[in-house]
C-alpha atoms as a PDB file:
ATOM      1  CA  UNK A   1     -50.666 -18.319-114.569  1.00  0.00           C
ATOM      2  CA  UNK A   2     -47.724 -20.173-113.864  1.00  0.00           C
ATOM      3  CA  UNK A   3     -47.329 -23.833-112.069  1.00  0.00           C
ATOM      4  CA  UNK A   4     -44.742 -25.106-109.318  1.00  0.00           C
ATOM      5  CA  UNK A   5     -44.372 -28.258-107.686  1.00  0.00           C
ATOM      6  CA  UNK A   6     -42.724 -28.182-104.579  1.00  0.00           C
ATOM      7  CA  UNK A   7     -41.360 -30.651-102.068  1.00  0.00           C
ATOM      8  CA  UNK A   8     -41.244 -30.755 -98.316  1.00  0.00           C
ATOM      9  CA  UNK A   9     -37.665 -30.415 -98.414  1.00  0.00           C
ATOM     10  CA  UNK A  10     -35.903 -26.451 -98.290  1.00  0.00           C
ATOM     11  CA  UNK A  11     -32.955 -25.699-100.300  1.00  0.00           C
ATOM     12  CA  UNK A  12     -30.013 -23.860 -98.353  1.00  0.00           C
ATOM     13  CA  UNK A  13     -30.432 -21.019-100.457  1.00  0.00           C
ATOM     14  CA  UNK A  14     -33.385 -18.494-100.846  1.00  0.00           C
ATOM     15  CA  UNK A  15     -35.204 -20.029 -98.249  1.00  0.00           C
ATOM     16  CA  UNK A  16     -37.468 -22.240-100.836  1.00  0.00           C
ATOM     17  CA  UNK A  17     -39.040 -25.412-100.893  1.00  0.00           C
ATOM     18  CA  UNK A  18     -37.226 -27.950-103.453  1.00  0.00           C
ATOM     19  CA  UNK A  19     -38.874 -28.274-106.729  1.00  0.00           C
ATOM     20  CA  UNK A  20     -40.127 -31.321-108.587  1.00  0.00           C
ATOM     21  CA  UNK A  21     -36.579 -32.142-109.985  1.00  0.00           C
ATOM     22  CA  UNK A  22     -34.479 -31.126-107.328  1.00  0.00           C
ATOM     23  CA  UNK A  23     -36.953 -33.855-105.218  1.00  0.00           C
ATOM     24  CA  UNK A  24     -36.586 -36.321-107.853  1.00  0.00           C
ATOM     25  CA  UNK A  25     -33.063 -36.063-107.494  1.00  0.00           C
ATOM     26  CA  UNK A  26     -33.185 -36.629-103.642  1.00  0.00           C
ATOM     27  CA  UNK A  27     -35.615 -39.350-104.076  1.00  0.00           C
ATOM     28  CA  UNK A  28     -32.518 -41.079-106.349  1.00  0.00           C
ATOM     29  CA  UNK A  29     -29.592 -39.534-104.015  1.00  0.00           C
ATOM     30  CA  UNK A  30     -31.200 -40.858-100.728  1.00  0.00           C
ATOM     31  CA  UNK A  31     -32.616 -43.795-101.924  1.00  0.00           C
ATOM     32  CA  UNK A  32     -36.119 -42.835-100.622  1.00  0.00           C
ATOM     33  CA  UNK A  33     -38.034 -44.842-103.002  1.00  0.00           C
ATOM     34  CA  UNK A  34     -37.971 -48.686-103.831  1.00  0.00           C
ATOM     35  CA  UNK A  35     -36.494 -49.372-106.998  1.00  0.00           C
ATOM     36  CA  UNK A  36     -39.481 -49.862-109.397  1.00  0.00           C
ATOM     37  CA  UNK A  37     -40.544 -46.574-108.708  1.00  0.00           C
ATOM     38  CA  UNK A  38     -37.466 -45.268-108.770  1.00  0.00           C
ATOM     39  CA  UNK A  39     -36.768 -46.327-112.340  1.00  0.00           C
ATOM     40  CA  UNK A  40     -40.479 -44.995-113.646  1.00  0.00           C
ATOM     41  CA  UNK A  41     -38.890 -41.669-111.595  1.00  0.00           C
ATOM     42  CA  UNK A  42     -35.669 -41.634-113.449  1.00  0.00           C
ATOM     43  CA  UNK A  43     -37.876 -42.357-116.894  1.00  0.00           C
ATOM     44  CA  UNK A  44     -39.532 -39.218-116.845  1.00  0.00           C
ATOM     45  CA  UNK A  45     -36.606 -37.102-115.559  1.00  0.00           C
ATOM     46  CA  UNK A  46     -35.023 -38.461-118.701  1.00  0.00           C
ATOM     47  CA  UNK A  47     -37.623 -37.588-121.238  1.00  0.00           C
ATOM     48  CA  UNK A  48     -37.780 -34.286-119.292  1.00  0.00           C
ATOM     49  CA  UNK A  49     -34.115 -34.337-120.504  1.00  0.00           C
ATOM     50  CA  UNK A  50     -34.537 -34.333-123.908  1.00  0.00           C
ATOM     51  CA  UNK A  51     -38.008 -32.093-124.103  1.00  0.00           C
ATOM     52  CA  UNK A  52     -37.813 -29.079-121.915  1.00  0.00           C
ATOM     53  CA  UNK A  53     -35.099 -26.559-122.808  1.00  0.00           C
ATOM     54  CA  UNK A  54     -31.933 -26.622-119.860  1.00  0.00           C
ATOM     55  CA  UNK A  55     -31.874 -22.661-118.767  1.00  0.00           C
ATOM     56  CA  UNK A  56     -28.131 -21.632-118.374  1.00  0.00           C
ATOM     57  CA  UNK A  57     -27.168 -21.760-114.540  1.00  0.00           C
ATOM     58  CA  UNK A  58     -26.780 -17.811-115.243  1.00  0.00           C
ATOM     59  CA  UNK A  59     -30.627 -17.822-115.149  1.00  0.00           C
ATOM     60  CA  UNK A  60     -30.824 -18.743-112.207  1.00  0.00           C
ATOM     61  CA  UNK A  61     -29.073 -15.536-110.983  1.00  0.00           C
ATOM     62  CA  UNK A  62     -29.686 -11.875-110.366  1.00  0.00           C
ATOM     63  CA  UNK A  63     -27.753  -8.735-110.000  1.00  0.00           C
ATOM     64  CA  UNK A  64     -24.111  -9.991-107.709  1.00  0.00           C
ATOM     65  CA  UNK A  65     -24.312 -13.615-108.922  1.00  0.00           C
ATOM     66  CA  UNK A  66     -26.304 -14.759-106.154  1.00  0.00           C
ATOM     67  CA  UNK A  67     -29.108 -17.901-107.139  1.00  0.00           C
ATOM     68  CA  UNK A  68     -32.150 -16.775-106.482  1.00  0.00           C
ATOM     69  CA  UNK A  69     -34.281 -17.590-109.247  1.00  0.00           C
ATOM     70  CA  UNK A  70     -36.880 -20.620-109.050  1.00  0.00           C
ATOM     71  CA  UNK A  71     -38.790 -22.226-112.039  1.00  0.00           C
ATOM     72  CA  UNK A  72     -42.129 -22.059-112.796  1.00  0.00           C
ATOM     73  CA  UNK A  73     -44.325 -23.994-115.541  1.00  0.00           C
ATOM     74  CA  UNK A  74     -46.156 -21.785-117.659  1.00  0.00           C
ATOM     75  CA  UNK A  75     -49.717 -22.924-118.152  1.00  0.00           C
ATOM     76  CA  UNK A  76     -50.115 -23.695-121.431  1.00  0.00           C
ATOM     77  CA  UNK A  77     -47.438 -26.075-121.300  1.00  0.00           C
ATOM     78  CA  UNK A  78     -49.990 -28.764-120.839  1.00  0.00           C
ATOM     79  CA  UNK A  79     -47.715 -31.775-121.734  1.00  0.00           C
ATOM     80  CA  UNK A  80     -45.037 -30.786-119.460  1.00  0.00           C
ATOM     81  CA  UNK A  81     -47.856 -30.165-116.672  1.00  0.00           C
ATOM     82  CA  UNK A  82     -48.739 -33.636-117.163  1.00  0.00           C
ATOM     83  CA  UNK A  83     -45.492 -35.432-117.242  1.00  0.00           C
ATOM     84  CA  UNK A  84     -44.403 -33.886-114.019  1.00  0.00           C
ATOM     85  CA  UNK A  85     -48.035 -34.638-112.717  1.00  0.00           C
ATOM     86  CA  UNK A  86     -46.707 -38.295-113.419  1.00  0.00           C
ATOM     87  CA  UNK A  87     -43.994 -37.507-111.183  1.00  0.00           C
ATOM     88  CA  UNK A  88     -45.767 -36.313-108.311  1.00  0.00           C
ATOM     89  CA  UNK A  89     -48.011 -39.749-108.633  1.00  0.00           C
ATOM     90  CA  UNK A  90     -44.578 -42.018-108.701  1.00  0.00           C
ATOM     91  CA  UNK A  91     -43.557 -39.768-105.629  1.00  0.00           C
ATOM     92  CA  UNK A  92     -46.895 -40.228-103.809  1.00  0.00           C
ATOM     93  CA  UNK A  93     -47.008 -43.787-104.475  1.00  0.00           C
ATOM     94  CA  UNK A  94     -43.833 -43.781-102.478  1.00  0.00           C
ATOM     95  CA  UNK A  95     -45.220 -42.044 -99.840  1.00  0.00           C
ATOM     96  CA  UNK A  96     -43.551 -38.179-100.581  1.00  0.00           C
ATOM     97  CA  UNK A  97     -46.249 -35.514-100.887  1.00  0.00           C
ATOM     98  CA  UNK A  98     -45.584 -33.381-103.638  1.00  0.00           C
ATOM     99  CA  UNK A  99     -47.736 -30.372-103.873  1.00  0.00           C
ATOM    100  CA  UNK A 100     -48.854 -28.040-106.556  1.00  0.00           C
ATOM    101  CA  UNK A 101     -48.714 -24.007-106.117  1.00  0.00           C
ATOM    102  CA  UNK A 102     -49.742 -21.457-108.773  1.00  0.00           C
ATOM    103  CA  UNK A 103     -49.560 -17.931-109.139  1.00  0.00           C
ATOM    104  CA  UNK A 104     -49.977 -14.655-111.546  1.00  0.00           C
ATOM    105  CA  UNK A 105     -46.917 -13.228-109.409  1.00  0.00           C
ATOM    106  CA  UNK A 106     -43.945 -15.065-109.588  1.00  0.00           C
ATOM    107  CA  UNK A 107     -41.556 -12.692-108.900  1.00  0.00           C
ATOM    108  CA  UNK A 108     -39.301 -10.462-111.160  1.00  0.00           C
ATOM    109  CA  UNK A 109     -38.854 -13.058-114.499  1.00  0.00           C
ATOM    110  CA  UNK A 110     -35.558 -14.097-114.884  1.00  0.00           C
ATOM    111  CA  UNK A 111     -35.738 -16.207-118.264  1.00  0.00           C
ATOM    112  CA  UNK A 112     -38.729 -17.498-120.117  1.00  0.00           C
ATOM    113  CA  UNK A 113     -39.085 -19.867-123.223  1.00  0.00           C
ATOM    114  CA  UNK A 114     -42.378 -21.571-124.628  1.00  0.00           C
ATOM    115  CA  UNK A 115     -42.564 -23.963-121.375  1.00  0.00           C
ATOM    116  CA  UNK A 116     -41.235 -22.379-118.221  1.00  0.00           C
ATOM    117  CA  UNK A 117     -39.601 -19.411-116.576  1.00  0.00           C
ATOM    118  CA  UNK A 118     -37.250 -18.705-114.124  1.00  0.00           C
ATOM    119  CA  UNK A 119     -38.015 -15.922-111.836  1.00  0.00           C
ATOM    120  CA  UNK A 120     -36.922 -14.449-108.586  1.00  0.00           C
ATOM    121  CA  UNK A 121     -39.816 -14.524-105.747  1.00  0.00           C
ATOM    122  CA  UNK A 122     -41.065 -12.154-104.061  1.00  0.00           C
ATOM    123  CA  UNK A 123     -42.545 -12.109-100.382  1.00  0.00           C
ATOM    124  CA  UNK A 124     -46.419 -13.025-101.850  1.00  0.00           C
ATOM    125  CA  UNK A 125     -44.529 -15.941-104.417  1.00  0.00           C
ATOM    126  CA  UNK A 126     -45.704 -19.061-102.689  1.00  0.00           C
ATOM    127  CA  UNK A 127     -42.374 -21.145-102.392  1.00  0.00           C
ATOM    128  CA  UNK A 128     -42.957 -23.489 -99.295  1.00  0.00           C
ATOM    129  CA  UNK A 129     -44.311 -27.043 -99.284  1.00  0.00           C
ATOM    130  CA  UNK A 130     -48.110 -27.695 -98.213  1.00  0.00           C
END
């Protein structure tokens, strides 16, 4: 089984819902949250940072270079599951609704390590917010 967190925003590519990073990004970008939670935000981003492996952008792409691959927690990566459940909370205290998708289909697997893969979605993968 593998977990997502997705956002209510798309990404202009693959026709996806933003994950929990790319959100937490926006939330810093656009100023969306007040600064306390902001900086709890930013926190776990940053141990995030130094604890889950960085997948080469190449992951992210299939046959032609195009990005189309979208991560996925695996779920027996129960400390990352709960540090970005932390993020969801700082995100809903700020009023944006973060929700959480699984699935046994993800697509066609891209990368993998011992917390997360990478994998391009098919039309079952649920990628949209809600």
């Amino acid at each position: 089984m593998y977990l997502r967190f997705i956002s209510p925003w798309r990404t202009r590519w693959l026709n996806v819902d933003y994950g929990i990073f790319q959100a937490a990004f926006k939330c810093r970008d656009d100023e969306l949250l007040p600064d306390y939670l902001l900086i709890d935000l930013m926190n776990e981003v940053d141990w995030f940072k130094k604890h889950l492996p960085s997948p080469n952008e190449r992951h992210f792409q299939y046959r032609g270079g195009d990005n189309i691959g979208i991560c996925w927690f695996r779920d027996d990566a129960q400390a990352m599951i709960r540090r970005a459940r932390r993020m969801v909370n700082i995100m809903r205290a700020g009023d944006i609704w973060i929700t959480e998708s699984c699935t046994n289909k993800p697509g066609h697997i891209l990368y993998r390590d011992d917390y997360q893969i990478i994998a391009k979605p098919e039309k079952s993968t649920p990628t949209k917010w809600g």
